[in-house]
C-alpha atoms as a PDB file:
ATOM      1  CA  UNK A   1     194.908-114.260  56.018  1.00  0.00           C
ATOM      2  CA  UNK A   2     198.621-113.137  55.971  1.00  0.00           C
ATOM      3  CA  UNK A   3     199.608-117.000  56.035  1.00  0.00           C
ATOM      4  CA  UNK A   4     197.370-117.462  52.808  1.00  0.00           C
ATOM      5  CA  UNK A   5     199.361-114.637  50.682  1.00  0.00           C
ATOM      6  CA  UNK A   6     197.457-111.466  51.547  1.00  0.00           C
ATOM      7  CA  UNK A   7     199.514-108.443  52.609  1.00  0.00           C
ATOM      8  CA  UNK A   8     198.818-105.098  53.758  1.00  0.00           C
ATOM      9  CA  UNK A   9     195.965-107.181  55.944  1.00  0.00           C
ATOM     10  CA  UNK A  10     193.659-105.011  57.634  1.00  0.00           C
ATOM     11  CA  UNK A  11     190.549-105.152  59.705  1.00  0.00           C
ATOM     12  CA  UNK A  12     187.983-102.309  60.554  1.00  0.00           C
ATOM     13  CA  UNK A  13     184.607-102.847  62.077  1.00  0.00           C
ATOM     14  CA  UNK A  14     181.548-101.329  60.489  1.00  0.00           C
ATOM     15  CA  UNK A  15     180.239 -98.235  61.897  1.00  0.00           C
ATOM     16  CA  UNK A  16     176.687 -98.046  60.800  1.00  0.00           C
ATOM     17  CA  UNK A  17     174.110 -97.874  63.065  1.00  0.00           C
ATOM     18  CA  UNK A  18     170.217 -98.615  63.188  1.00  0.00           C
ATOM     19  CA  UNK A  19     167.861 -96.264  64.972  1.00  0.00           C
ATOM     20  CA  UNK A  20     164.148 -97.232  65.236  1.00  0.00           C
ATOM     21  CA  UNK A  21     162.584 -93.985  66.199  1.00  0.00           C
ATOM     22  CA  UNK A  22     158.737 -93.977  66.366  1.00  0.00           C
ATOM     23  CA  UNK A  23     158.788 -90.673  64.808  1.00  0.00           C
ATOM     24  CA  UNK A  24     159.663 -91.321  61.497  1.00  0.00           C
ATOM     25  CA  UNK A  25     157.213 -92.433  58.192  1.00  0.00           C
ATOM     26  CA  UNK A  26     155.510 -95.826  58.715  1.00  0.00           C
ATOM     27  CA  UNK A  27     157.045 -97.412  56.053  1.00  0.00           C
ATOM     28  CA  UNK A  28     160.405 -97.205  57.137  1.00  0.00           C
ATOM     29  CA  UNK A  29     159.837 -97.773  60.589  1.00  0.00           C
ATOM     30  CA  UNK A  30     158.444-101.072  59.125  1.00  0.00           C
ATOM     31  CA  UNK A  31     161.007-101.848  56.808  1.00  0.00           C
ATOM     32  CA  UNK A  32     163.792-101.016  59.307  1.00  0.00           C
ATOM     33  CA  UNK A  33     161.709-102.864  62.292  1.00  0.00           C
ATOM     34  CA  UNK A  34     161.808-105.868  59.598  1.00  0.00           C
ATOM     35  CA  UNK A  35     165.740-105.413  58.823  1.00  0.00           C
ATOM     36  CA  UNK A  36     167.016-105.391  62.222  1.00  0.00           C
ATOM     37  CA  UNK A  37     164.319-108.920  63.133  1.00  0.00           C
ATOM     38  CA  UNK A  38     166.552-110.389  59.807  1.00  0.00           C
ATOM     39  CA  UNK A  39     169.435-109.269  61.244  1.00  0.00           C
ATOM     40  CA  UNK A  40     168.649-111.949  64.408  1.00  0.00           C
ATOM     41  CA  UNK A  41     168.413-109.432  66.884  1.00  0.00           C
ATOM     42  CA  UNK A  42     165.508-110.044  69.320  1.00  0.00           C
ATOM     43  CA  UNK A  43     164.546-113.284  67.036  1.00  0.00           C
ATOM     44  CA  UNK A  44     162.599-116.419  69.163  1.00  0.00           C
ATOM     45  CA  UNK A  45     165.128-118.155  69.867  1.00  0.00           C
ATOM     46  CA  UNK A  46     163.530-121.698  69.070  1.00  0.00           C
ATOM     47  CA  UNK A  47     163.568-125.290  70.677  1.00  0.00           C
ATOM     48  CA  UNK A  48     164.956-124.616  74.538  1.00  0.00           C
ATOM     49  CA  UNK A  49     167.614-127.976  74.086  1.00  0.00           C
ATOM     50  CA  UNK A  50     169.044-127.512  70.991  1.00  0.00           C
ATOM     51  CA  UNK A  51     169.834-123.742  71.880  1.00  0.00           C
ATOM     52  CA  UNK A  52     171.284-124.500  75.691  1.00  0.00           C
ATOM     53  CA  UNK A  53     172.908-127.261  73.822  1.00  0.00           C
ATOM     54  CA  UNK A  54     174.606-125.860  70.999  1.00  0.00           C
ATOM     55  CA  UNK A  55     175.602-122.441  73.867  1.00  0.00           C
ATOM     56  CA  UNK A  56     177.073-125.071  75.853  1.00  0.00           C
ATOM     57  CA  UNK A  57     179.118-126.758  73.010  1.00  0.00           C
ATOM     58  CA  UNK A  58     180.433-122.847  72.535  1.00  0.00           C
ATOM     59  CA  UNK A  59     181.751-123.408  76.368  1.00  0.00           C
ATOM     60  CA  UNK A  60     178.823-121.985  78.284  1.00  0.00           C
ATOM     61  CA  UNK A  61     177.667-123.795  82.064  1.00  0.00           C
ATOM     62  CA  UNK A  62     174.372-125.457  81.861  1.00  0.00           C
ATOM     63  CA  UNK A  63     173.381-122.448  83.940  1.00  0.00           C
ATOM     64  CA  UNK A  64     174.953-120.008  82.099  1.00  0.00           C
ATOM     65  CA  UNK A  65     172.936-121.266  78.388  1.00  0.00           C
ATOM     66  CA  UNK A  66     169.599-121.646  80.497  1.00  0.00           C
ATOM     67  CA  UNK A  67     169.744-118.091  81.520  1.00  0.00           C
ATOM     68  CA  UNK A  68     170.531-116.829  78.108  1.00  0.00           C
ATOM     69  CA  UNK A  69     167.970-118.738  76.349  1.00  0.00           C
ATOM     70  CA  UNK A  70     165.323-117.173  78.790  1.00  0.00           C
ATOM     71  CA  UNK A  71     166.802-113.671  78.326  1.00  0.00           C
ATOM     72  CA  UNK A  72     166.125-114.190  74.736  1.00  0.00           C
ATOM     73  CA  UNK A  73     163.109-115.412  75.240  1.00  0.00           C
ATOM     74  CA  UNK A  74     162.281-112.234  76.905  1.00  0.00           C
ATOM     75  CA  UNK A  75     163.409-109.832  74.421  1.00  0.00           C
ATOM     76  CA  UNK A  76     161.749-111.142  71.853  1.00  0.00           C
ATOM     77  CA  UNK A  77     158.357-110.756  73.795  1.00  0.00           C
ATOM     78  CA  UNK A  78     159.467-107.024  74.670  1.00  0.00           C
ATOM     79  CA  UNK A  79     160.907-105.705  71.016  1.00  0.00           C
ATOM     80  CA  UNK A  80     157.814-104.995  68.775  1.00  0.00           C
ATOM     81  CA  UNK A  81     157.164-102.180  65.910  1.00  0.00           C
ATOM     82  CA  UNK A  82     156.883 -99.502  68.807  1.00  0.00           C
ATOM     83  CA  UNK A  83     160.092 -99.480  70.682  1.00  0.00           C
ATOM     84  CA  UNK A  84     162.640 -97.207  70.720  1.00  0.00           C
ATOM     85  CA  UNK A  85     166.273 -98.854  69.554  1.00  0.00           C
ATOM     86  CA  UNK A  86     169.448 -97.818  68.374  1.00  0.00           C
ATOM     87  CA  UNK A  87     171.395-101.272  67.507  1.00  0.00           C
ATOM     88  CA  UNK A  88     175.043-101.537  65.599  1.00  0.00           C
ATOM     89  CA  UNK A  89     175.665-104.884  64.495  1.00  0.00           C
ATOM     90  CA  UNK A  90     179.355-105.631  65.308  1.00  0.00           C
ATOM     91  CA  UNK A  91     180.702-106.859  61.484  1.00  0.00           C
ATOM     92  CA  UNK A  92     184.450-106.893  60.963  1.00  0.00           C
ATOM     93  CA  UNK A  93     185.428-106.372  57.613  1.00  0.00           C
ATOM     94  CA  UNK A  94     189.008-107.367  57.030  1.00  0.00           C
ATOM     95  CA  UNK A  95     190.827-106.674  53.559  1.00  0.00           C
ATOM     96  CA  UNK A  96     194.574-106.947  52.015  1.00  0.00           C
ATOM     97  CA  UNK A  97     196.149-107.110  48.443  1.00  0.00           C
ATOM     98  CA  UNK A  98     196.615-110.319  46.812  1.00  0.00           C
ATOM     99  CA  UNK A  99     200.406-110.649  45.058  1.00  0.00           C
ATOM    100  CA  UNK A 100     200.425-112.495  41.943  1.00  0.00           C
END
């Protein structure tokens, strides 16, 4: 960013945090439930080859990519409406003052 003309770059990574708690109103279990699926976590992870394919073209074993796609696989099956999560997407958010 610095090589582009920004100074005063900085980067900070967002604190929020999502708990699903089976305790609170049905609505915003639901809507919550339905943000975090959006957000890709616990999301079917499709067609088996094109997802070992595309973790081993990010420098993953054959192994390695097999292993994750079945983990996925799993947690999909596992996360529903009822459980219990607290989940922080990791999102860096980096900033700096453009000199004209």
């Amino acid at each position: 960013m610095s090589q582009l003309g920004l100074r005063n770059v900085q980067c900070r990574v967002s604190d929020k945090v999502n708990f699903l708690d089976q305790t609170m109103e049905q609505p915003d279990k639901e809507d919550l439930f339905r943000s975090i699926q959006a957000d890709g976590f616990a999301a079917k992870p499709g067609n088996q080859e094109q997802f070992v394919r595309s973790l081993e073209k990010r420098g993953l074993t054959p192994e390695e990519a097999r292993r994750q796609y079945e983990a996925e696989v799993l947690l999909s099956g596992l996360f529903n409406m009822d459980s219990y999560l607290a989940y922080a997407p990791g999102m860096k958010i980096s900033f700096g003052t453009v000199k004209r």
